[in-house]
Protein backbone atom coordinates (compact mmCIF):
# COMPACT_ATOMS: atom_id res chain seq x y z
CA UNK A 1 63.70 -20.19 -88.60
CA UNK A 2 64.20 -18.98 -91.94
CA UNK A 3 62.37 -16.47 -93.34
CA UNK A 4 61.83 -15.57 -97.20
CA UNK A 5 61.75 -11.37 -97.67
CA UNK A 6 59.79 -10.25 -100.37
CA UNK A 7 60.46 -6.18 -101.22
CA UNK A 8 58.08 -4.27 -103.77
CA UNK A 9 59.37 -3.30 -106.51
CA UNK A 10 58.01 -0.69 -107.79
CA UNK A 11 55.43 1.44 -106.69
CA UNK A 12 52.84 1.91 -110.08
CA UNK A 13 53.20 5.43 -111.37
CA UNK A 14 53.10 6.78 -114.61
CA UNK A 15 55.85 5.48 -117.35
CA UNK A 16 57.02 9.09 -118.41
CA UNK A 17 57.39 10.13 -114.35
CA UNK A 18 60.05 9.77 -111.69
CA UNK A 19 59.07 7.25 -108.68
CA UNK A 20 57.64 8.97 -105.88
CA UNK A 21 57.41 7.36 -102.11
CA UNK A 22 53.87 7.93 -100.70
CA UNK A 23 54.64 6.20 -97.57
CA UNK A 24 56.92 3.69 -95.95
CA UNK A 25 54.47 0.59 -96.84
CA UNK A 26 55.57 1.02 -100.73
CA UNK A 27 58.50 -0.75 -99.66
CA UNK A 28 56.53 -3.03 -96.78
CA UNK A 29 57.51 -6.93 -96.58
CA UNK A 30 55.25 -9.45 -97.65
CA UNK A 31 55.48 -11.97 -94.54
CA UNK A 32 53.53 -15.00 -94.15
CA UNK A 33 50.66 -15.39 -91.62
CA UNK A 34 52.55 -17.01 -89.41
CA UNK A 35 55.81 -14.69 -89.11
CA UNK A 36 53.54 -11.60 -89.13
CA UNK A 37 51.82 -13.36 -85.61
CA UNK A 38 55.36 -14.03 -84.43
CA UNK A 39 53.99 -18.05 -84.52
CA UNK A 40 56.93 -20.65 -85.55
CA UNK A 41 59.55 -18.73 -83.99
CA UNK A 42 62.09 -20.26 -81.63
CA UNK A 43 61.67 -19.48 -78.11
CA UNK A 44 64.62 -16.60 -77.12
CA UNK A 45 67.68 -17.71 -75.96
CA UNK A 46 68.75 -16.49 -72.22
CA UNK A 47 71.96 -16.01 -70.41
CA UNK A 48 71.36 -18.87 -68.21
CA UNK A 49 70.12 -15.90 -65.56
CA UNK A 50 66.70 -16.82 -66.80
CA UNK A 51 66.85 -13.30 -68.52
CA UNK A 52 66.41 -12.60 -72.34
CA UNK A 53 69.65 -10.88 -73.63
CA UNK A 54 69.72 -7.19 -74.56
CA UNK A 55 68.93 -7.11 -78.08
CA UNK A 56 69.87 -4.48 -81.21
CA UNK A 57 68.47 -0.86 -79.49
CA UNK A 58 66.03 0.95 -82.08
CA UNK A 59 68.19 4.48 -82.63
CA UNK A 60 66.98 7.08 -80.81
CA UNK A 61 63.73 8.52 -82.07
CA UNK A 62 63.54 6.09 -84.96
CA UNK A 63 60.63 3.88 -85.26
CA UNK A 64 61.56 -0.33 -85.44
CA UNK A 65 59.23 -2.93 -86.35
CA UNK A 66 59.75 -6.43 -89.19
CA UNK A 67 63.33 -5.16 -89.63
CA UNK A 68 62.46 -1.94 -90.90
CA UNK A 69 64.19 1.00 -89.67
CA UNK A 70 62.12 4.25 -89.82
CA UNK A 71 64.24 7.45 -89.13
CA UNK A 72 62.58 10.18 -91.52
CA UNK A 73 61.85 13.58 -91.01
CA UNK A 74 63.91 13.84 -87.94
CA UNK A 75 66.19 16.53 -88.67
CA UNK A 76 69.06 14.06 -87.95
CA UNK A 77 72.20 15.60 -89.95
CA UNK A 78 74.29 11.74 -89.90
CA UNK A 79 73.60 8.55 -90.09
CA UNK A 80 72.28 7.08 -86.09
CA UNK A 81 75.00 4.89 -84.67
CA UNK A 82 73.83 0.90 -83.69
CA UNK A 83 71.52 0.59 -86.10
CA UNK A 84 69.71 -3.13 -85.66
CA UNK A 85 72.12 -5.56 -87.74
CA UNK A 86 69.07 -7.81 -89.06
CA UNK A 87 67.77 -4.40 -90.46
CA UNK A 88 66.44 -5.43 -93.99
CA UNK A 89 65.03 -1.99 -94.82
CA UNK A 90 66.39 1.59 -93.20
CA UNK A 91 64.38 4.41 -94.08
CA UNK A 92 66.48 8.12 -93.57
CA UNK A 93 64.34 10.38 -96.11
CA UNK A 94 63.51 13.55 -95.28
CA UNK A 95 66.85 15.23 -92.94
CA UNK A 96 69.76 16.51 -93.04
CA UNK A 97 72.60 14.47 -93.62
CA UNK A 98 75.51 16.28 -95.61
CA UNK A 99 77.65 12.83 -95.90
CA UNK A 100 77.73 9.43 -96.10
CA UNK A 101 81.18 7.97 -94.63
CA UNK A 102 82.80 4.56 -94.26
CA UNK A 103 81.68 2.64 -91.38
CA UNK A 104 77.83 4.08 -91.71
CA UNK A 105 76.74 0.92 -92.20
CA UNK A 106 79.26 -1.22 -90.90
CA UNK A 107 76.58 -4.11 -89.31
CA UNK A 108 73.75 -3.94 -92.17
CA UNK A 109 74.70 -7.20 -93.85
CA UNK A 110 71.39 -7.84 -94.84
CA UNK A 111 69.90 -4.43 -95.76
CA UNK A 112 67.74 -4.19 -98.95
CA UNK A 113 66.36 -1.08 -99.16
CA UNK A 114 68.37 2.43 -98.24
CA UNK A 115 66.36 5.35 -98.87
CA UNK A 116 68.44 8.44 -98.68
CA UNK A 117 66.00 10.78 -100.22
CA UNK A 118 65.92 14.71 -99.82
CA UNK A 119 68.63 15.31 -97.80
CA UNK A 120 71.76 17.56 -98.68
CA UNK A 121 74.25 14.78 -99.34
CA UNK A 122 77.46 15.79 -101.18
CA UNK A 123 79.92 13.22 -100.45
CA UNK A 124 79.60 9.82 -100.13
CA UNK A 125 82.89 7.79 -99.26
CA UNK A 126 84.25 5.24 -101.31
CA UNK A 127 83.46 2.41 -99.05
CA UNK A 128 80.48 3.48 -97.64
CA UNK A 129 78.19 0.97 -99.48
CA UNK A 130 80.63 -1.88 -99.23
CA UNK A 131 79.66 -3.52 -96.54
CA UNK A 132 75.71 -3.81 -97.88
CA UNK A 133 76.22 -7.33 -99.82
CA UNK A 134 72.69 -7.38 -100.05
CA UNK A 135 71.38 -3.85 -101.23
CA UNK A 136 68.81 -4.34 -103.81
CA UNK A 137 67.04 -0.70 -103.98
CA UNK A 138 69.46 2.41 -103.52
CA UNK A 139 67.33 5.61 -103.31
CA UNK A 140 69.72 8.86 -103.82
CA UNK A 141 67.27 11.70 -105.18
CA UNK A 142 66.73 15.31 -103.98
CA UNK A 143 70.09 15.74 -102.73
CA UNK A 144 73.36 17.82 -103.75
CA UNK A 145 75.79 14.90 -105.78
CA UNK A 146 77.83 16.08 -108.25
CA UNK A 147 78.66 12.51 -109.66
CA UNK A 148 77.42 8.96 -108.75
CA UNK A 149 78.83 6.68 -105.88
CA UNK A 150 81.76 4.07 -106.72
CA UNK A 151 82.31 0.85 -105.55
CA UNK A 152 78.31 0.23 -105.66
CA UNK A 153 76.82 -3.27 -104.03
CA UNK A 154 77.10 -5.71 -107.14
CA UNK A 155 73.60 -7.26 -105.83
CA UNK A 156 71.99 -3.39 -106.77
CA UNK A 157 69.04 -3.57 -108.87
CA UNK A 158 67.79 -0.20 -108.80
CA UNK A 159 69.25 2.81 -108.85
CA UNK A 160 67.42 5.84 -108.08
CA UNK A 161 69.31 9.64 -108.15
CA UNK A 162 67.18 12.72 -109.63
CA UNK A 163 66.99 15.83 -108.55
CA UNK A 164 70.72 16.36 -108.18
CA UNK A 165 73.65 18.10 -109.30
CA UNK A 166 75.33 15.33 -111.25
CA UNK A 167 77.29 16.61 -114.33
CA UNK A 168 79.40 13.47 -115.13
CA UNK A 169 78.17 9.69 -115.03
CA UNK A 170 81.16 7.04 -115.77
CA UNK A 171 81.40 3.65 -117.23
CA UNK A 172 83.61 2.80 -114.06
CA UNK A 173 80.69 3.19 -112.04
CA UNK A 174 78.19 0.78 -113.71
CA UNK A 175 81.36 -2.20 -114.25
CA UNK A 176 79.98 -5.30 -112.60
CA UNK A 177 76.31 -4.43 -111.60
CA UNK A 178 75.16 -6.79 -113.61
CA UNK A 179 71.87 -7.49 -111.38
CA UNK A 180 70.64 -4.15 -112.42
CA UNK A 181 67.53 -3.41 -113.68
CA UNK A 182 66.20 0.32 -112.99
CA UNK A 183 68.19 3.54 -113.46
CA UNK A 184 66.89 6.93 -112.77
CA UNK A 185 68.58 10.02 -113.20
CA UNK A 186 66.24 12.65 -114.14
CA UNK A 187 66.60 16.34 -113.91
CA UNK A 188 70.49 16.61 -113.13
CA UNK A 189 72.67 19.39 -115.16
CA UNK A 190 74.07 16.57 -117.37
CA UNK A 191 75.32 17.56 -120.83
CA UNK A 192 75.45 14.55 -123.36
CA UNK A 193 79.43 15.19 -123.12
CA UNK A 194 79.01 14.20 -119.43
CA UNK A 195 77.56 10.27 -120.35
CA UNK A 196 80.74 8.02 -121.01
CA UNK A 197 80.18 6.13 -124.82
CA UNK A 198 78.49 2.81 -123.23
CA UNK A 199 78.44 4.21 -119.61
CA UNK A 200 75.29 1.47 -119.24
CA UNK A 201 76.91 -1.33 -121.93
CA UNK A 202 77.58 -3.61 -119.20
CA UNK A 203 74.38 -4.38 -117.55
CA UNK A 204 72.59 -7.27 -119.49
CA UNK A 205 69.86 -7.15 -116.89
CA UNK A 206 69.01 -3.47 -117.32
CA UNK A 207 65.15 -2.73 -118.67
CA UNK A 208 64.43 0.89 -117.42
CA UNK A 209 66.74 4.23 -117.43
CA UNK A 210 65.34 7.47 -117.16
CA UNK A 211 66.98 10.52 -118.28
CA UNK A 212 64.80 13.42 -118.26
CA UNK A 213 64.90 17.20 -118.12
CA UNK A 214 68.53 17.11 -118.52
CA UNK A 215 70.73 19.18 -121.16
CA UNK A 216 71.68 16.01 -123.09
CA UNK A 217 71.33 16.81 -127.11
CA UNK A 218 71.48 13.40 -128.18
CA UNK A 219 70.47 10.16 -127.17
CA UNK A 220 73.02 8.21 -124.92
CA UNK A 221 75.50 6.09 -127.21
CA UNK A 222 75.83 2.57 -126.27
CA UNK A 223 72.78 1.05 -124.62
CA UNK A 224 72.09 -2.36 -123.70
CA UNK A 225 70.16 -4.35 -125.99
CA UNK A 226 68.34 -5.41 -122.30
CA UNK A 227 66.45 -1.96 -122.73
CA UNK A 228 62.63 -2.42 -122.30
CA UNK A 229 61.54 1.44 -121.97
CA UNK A 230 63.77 4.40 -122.57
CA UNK A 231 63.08 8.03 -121.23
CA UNK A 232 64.39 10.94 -122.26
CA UNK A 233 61.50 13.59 -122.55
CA UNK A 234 62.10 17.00 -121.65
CA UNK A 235 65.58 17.52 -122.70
CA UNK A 236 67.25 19.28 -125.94
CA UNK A 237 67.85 16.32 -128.43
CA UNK A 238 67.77 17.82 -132.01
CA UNK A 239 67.29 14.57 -134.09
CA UNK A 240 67.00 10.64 -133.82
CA UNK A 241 69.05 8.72 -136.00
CA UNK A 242 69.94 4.85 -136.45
CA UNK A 243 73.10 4.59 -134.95
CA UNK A 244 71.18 5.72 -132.01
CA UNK A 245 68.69 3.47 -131.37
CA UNK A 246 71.10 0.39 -133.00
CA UNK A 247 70.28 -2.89 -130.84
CA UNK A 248 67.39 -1.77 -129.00
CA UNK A 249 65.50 -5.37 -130.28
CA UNK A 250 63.53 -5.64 -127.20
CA UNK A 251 62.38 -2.07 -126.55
CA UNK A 252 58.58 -1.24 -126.20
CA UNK A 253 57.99 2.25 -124.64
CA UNK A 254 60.71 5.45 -125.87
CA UNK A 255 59.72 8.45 -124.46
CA UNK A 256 61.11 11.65 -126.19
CA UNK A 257 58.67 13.94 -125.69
CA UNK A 258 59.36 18.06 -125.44
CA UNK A 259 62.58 18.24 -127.26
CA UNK A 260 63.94 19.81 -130.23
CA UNK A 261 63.51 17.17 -132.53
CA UNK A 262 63.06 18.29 -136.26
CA UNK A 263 63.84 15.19 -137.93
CA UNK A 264 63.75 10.83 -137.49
CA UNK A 265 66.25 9.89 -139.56
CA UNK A 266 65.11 7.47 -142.42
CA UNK A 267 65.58 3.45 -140.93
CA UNK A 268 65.40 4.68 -137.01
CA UNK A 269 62.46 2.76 -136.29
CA UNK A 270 63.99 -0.54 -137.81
CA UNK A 271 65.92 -0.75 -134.88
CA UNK A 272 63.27 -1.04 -132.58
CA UNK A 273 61.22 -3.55 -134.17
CA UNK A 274 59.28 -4.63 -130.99
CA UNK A 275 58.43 -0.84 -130.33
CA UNK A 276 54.81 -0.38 -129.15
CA UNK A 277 54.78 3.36 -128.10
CA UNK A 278 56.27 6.34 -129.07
CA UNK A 279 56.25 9.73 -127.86
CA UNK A 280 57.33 12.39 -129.86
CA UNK A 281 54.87 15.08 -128.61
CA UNK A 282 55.97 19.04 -128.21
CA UNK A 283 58.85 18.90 -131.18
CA UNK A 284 59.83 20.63 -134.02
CA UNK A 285 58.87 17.62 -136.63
CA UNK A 286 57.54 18.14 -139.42
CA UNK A 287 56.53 15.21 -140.91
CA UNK A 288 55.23 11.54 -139.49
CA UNK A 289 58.04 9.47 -139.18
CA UNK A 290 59.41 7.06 -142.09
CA UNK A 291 58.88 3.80 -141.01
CA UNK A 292 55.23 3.56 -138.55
CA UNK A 293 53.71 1.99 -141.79
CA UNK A 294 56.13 -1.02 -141.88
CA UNK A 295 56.07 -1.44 -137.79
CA UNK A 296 54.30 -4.04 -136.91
CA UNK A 297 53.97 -3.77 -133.05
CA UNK A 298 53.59 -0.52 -132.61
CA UNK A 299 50.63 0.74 -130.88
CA UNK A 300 50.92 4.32 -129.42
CA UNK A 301 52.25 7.49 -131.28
CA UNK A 302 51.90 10.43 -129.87
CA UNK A 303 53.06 13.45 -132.56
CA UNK A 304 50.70 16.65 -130.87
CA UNK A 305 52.70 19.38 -131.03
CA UNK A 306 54.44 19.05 -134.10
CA UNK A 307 54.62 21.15 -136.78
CA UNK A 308 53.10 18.62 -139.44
CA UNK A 309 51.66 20.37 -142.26
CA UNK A 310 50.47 16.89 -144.19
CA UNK A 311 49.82 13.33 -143.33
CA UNK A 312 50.30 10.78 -146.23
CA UNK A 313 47.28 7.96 -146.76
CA UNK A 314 50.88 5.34 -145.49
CA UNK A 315 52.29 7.00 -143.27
CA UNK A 316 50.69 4.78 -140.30
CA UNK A 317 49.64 1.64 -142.02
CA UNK A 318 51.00 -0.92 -144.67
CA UNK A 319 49.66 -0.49 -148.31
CA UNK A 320 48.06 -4.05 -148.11
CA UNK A 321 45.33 -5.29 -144.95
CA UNK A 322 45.86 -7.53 -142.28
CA UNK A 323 50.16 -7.31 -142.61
CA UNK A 324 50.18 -5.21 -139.21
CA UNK A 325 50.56 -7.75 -136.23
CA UNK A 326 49.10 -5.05 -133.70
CA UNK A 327 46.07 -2.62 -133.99
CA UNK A 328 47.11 1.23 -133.06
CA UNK A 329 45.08 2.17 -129.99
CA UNK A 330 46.13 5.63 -129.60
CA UNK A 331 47.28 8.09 -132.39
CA UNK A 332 47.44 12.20 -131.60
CA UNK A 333 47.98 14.44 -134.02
CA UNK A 334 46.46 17.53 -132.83
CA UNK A 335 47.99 21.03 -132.37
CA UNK A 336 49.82 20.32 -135.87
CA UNK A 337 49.16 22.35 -138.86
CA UNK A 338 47.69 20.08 -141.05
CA UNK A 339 44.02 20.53 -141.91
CA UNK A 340 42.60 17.07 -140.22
CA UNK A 341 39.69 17.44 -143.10
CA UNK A 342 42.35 17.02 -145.73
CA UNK A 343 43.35 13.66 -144.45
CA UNK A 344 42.19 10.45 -146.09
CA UNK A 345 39.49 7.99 -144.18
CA UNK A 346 41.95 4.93 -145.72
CA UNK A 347 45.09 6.66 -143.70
CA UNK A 348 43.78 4.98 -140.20
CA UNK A 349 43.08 1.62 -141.77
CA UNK A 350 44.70 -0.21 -139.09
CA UNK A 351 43.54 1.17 -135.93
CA UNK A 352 41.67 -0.33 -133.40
CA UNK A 353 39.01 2.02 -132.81
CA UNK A 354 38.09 5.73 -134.27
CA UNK A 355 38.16 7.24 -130.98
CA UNK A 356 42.08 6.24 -130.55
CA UNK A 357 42.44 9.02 -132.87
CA UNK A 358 42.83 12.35 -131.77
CA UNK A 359 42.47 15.32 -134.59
CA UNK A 360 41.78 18.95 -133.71
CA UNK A 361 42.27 22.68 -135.53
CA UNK A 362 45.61 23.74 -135.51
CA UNK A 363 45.60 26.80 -132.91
């Protein structure tokens, strides 16, 4: 009987925050009614003793149920040998393992989901992954890496690896995974010298990558035009210019919140003509950025934290009425030094709603 497998995708948490597992049913199957009852299946096949066969053994101490294999917080410090070959999802979060080696997974031809997360892994063989043809979801974080795996599934849609000690990430590692959709690499030691020029070109599928408390001091060079929502808050990027964000037609959300950003270079904003919020909170600006008044999508800016001394009656909306395709729903401006008495009623002519603006003393 065939069977269609459904995973999650994504459990909801907030845009500007790495994904965090609450339990194993974030990455539960969706089965019908009938497959969840067992109903429809074929009766088992015997040995002609009258006997059903021995079947795939559940490792020892692991938990087994819909082809997912639970082995968590179990101290193990490997991978458990004959693991179930019709696993789909294989859960080892939470031990010890050190290192991943060929032959791992040698029977998971139809594993999804491999969640790897907080262990101590350093080294992770070149063939490890290769014989998962059907790894969608590859969950690396809270270990010890000092540079992403090669020779990655090309089915991978999500990649998943803060919380590490990765200083280098390579175009040669990205070539060919062109189903992917999520990267996260948050709070790693990376320098911007460490990102290859177009290390993420190649992926026309791509829509999320997070790159957070890093040491990066620039924004990566090369992304794919794919790019829905960009993250980079918390990391030491002096300036935005246009080269930077060049392409980026189709993003909506850039995060680059508590950096060092002094300046947004004249025509940035262009670039990103689909933008609908911006965080530039907890920076060194100060002035609003050139081009909010001619945007007409954009519906979130967050500039608290600044060091804005004056805000110009169009420096958020277009001289004329009715030219701005969205309403703003959400404009901060507090902890700036500009006197919010000194700005002009007409300056928040195209917002939705007073109370989307936020105003306070300068402290």
């Amino acid at each position: 009987m065939k069977t269609t497998l459904i995973f999650l995708l994504l459990a909801q948490v907030s845009w500007a925050g790495p994904f965090q597992q609450r339990s194993i049913f974030d990455f539960s199957e969706l089965l019908s009614a009938d497959e969840a009852s067992g109903a429809g299946f074929d009766d088992p096949p015997t040995d002609g003793t009258g006997l059903e066969p021995m079947g795939p053994v559940c490792p020892f101490r692991c938990q087994c149920h819909l082809r997912v294999v639970q082995c968590s917080d179990l101290g193990l410090d490997k991978v458990p040998k004959d693991l179930p070959p019709d696993t789909t999802l294989l859960d080892l979060q939470n031990n010890k393992i050190t290192e991943i080696k060929d032959g791992d997974f040698k029977d998971l031809k139809n594993l999804h989901a491999l969640i790897l997360v907080n262990n101590k892994i350093s080294k992770i063989s070149p063939g490890a992954f290769s014989p998962l043809v059907k790894l969608e979801r590859l969950y690396l974080s809270k270990n010890q890496l000092k540079e992403l795996p090669e020779k990655m599934p090309k089915t991978l849609q999500e990649l998943r690896a803060h919380e590490n000690e990765i200083t280098k990430v390579r175009k040669s590692v990205f070539n060919g995974l062109n189903q992917m959709i999520v990267i996260e690499l948050g709070t790693n030691p990376l320098k911007s010298s460490g990102i290859d020029n177009g290390a993420f070109q190649g992926m026309k599928k791509l829509s999320y990558i997070r790159i957070a408390d890093t040491n990066i001091t620039s924004i990566p060079q090369g992304l794919p035009p794919s790019l829905t929502e960009l993250h980079l808050d918390g990391n030491k990027i002096t300036k935005v210019d246009a080269a930077s964000l060049k392409g980026l037609n189709n993003l909506a959300k850039l995060g680059l919140g508590f950096n060092n950003i002094t300046a947004v270079e004249n025509g940035s904003l262009a670039n990103t003509p689909h933008l609908r919020e911006l965080h530039l909170n907890n920076n060194n600006l100060i002035k609003v950025p050139a081009g909010l008044a001619e945007h007409k999508y954009i519906q979130v800016v967050y500039l608290h934290n600044n060091n804005i001394s004056a805000v110009g009656s169009n420096d958020f909306c277009p001289p004329g009425y009715n030219t701005k395709k969205a309403s703003y729903s959400g404009v901060s401006l507090f902890s700036n030094p500009v006197q919010y008495w000194e700005i002009q009623p007409s300056t928040f002519r195209c917002v939705y709603v007073r109370s989307a603006i936020q105003l306070g003393n300068y402290k």
